[in-house]
N, C-alpha and C. Protein backbone atom coordinates (compact mmCIF):
# COMPACT_ATOMS: atom_id res chain seq x y z
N UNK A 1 12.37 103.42 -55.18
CA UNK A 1 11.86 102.56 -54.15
C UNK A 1 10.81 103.34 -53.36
N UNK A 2 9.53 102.65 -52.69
CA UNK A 2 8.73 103.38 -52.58
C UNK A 2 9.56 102.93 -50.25
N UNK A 3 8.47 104.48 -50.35
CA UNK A 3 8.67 104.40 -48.61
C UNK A 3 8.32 103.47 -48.12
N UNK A 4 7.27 102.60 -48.27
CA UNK A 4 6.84 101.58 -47.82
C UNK A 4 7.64 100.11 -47.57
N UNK A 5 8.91 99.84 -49.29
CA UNK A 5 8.97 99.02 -49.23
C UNK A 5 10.89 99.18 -48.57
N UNK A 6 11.40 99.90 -48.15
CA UNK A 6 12.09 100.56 -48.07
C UNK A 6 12.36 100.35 -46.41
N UNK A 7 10.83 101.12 -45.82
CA UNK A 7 10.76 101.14 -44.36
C UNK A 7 11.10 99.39 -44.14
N UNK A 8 9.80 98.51 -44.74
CA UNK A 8 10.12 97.20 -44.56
C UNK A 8 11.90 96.69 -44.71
N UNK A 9 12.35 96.72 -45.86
CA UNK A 9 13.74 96.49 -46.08
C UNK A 9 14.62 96.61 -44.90
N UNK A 10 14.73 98.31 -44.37
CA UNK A 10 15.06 98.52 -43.02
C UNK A 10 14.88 97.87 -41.90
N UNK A 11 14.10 98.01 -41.69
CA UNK A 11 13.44 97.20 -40.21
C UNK A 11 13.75 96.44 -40.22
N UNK A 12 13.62 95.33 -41.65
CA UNK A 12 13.95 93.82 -41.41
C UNK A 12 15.36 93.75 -41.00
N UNK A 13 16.50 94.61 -41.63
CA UNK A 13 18.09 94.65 -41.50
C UNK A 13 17.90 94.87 -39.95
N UNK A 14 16.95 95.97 -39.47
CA UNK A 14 17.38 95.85 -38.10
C UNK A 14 17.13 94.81 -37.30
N UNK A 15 16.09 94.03 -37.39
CA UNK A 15 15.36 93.52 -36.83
C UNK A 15 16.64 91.62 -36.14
N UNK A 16 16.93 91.73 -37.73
CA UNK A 16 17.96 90.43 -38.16
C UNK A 16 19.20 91.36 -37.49
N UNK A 17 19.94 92.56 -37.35
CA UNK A 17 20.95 92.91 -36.66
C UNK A 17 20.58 92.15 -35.16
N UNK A 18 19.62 93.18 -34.20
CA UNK A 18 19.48 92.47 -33.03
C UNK A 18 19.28 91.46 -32.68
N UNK A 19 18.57 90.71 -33.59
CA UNK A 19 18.21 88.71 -33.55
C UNK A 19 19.86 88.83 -33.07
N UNK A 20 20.64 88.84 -34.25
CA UNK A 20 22.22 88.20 -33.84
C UNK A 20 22.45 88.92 -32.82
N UNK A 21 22.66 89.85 -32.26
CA UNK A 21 23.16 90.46 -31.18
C UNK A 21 22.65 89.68 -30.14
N UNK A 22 21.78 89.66 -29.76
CA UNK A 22 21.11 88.85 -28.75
C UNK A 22 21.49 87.20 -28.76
N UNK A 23 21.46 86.80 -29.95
CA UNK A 23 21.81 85.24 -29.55
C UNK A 23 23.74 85.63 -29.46
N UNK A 24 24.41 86.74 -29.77
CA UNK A 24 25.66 86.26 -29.03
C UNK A 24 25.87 86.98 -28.06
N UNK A 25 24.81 87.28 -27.26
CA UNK A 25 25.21 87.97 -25.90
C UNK A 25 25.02 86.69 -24.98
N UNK A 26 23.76 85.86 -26.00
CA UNK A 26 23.65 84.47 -24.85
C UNK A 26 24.55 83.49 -25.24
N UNK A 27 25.40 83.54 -26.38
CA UNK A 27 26.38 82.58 -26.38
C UNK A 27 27.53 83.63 -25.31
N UNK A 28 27.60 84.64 -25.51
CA UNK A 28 28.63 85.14 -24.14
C UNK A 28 28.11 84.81 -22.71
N UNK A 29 27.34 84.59 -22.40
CA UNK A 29 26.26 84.44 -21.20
C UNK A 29 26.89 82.92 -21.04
N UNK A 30 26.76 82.05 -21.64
CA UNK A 30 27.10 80.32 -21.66
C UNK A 30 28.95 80.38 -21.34
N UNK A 31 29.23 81.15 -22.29
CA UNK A 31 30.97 81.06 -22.09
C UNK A 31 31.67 81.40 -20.78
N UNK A 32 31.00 82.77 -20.38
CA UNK A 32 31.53 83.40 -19.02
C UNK A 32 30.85 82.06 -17.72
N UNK A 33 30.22 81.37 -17.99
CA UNK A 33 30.47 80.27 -16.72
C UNK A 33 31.49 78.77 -17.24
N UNK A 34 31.80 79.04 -18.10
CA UNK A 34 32.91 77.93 -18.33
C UNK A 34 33.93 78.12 -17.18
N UNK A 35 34.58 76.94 -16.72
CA UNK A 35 35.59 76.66 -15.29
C UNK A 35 37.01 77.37 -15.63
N UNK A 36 37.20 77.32 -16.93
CA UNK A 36 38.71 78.01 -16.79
C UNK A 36 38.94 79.31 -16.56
N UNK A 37 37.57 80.15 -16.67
CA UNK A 37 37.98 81.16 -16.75
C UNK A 37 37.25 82.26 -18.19
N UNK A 38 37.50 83.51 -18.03
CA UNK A 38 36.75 84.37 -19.00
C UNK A 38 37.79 84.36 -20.24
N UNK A 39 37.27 84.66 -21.16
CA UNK A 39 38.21 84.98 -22.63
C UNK A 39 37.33 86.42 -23.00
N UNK A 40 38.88 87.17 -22.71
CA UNK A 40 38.50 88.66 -23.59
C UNK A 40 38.46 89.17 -24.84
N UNK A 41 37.40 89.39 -24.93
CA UNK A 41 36.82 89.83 -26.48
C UNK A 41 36.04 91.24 -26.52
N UNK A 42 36.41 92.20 -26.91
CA UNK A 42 35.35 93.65 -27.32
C UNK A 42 34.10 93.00 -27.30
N UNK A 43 33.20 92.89 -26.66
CA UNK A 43 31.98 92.50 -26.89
C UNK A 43 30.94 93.81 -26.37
N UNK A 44 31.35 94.25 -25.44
CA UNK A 44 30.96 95.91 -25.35
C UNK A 44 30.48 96.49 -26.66
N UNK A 45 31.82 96.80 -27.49
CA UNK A 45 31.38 98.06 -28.65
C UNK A 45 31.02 97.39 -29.58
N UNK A 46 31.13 96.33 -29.54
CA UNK A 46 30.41 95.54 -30.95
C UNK A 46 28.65 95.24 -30.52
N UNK A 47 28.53 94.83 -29.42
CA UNK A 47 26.89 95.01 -28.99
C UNK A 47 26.38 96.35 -29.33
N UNK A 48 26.83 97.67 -28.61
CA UNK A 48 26.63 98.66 -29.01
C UNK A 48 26.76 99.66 -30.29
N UNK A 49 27.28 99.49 -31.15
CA UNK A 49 27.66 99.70 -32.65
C UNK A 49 26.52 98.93 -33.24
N UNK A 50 26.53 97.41 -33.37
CA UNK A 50 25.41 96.77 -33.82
C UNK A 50 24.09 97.32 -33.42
N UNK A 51 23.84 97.15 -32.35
CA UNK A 51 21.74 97.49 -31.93
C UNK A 51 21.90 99.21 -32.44
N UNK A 52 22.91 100.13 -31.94
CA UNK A 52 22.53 101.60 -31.85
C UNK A 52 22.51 101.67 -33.92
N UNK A 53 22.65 101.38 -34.62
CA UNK A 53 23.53 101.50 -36.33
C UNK A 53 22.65 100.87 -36.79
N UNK A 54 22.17 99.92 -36.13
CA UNK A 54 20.92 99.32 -37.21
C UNK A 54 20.07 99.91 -36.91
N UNK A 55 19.41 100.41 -35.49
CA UNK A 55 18.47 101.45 -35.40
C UNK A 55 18.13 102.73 -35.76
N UNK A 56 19.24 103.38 -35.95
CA UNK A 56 19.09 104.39 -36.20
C UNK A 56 19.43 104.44 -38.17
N UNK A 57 19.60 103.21 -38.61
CA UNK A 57 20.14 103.39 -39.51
C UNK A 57 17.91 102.81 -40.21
N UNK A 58 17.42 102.15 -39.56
CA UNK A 58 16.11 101.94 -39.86
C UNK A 58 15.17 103.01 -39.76
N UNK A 59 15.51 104.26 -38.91
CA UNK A 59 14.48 104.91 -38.19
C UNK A 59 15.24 105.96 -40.01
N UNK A 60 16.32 106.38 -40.72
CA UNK A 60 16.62 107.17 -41.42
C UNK A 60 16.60 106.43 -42.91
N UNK A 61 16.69 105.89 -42.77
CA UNK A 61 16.58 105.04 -44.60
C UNK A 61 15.66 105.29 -44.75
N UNK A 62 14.06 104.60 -44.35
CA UNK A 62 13.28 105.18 -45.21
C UNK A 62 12.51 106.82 -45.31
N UNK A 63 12.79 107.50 -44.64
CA UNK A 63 12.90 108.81 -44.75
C UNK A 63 13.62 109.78 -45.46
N UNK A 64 14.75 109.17 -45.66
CA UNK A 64 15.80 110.10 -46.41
C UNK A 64 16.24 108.67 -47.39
N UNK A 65 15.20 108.69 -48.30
CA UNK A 65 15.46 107.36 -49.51
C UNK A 65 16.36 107.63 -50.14
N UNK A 66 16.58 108.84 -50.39
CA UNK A 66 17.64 109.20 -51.78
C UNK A 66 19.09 109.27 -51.04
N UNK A 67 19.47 109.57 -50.17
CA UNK A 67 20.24 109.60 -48.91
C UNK A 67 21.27 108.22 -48.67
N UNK A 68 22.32 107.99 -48.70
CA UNK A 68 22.79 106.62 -48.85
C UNK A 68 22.74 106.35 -47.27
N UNK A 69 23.12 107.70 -46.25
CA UNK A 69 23.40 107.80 -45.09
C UNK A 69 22.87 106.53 -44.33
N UNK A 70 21.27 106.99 -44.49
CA UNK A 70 20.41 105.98 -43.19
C UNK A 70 21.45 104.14 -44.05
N UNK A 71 21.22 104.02 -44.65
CA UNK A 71 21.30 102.53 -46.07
C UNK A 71 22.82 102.42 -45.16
N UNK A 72 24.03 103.07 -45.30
CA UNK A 72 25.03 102.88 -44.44
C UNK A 72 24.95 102.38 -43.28
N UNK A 73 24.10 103.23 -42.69
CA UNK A 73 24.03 102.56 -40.92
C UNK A 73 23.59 101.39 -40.75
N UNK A 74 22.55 101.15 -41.76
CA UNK A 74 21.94 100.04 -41.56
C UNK A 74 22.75 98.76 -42.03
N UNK A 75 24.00 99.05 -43.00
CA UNK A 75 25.14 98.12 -43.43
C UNK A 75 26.15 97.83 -42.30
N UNK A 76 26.62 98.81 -41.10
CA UNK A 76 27.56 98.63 -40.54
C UNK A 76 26.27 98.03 -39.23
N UNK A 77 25.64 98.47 -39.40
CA UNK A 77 24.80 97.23 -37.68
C UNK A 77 25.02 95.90 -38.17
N UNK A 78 24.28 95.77 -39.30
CA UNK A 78 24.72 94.20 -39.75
C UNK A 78 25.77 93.80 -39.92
N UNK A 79 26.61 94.36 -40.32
CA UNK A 79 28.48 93.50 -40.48
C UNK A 79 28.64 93.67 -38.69
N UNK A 80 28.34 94.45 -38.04
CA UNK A 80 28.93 94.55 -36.54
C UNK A 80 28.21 93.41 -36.26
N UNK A 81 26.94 93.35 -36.11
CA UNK A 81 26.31 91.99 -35.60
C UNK A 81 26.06 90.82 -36.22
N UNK A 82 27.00 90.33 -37.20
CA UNK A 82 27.51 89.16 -37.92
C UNK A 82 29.30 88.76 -37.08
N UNK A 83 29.66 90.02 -37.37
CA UNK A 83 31.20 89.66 -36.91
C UNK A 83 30.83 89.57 -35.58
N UNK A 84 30.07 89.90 -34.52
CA UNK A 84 29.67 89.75 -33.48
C UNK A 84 29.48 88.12 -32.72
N UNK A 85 28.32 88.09 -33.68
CA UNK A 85 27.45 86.63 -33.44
C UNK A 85 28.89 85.26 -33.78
N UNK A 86 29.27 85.94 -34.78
CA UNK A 86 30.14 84.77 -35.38
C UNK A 86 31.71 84.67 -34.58
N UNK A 87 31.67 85.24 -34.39
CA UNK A 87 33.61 85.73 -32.71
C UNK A 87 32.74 84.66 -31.44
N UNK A 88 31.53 84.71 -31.39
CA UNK A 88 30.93 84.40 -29.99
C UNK A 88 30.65 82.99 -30.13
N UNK A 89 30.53 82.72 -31.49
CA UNK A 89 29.91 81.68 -31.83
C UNK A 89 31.17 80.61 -31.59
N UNK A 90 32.07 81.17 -32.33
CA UNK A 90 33.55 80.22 -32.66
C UNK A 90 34.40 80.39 -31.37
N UNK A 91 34.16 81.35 -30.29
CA UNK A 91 34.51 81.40 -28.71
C UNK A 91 34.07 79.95 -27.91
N UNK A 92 32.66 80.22 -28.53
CA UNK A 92 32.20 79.11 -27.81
C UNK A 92 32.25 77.46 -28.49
N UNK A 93 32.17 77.87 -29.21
CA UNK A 93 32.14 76.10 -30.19
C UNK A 93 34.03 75.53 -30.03
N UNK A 94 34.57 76.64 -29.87
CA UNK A 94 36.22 75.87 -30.07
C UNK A 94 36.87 76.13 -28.77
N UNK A 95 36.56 76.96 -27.88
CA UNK A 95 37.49 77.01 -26.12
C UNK A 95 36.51 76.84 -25.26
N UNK A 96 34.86 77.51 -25.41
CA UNK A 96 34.44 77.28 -24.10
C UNK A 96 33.61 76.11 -24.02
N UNK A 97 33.07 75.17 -25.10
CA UNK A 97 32.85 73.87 -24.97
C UNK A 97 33.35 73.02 -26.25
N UNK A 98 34.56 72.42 -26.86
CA UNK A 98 34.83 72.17 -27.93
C UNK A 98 33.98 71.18 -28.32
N UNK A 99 33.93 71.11 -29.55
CA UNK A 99 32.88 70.13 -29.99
C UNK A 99 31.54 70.27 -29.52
N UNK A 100 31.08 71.18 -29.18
CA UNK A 100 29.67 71.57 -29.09
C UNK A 100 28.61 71.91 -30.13
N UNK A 101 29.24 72.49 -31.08
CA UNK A 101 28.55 73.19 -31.82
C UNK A 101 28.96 72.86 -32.98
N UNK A 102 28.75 72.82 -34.27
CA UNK A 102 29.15 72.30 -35.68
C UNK A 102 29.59 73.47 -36.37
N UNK A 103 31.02 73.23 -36.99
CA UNK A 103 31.76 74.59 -37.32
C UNK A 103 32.14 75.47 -36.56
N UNK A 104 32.57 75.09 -36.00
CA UNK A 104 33.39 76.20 -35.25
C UNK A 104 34.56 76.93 -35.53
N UNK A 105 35.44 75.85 -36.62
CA UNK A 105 36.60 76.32 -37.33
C UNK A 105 36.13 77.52 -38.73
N UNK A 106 35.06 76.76 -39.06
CA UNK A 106 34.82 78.07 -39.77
C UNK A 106 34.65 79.14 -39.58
């Protein structure tokens, strides 16, 4: 794989990590003013695991190509900010407004 297409590959994983991070910090943003009350969820280390793992996992992949290392980091930002987006998603679609959102059980 050349550096070029590599760097791209990366970036994009990161790029799509923080997209999700960000849209479930604003689905946490919508939930925490619901009337009943907050629902506790790790949303701390999963924000932070996601943005810091995909970044650093973009800034080392294409540099160290042969290297699985950077290619790892850049696997665990994305599963952190999937399982992320998707906990926030189904928070909000099934307790903090039911029937809001389509799939929520999934």
């Amino acid at each position: 794989m050349s550096s070029r297409s590599a760097a791209l590959i990366a970036w994009s994983l990161c790029v799509i990590s923080l997209t999700l991070t960000a849209l479930s910090l604003s689905l946490l943003t919508l939930t925490l003013f619901r009337p009943e009350g907050t629902i506790n969820y790790y949303w701390l280390e999963t924000t932070v695991i996601a943005a810091s793992y995909s970044t650093v996992g973009a800034v080392v992949a294409p540099r160290l190509r042969e290297s699985p290392i950077g290619w790892l980091f850049c696997a665990i930002g994305i599963s952190f900010a999937v399982v992320h987006f998707s906990a926030e998603y189904a928070i909000y679609a099934l307790l903090a407004r039911p029937g809001s959102l389509p799939g929520g059980e999934v």
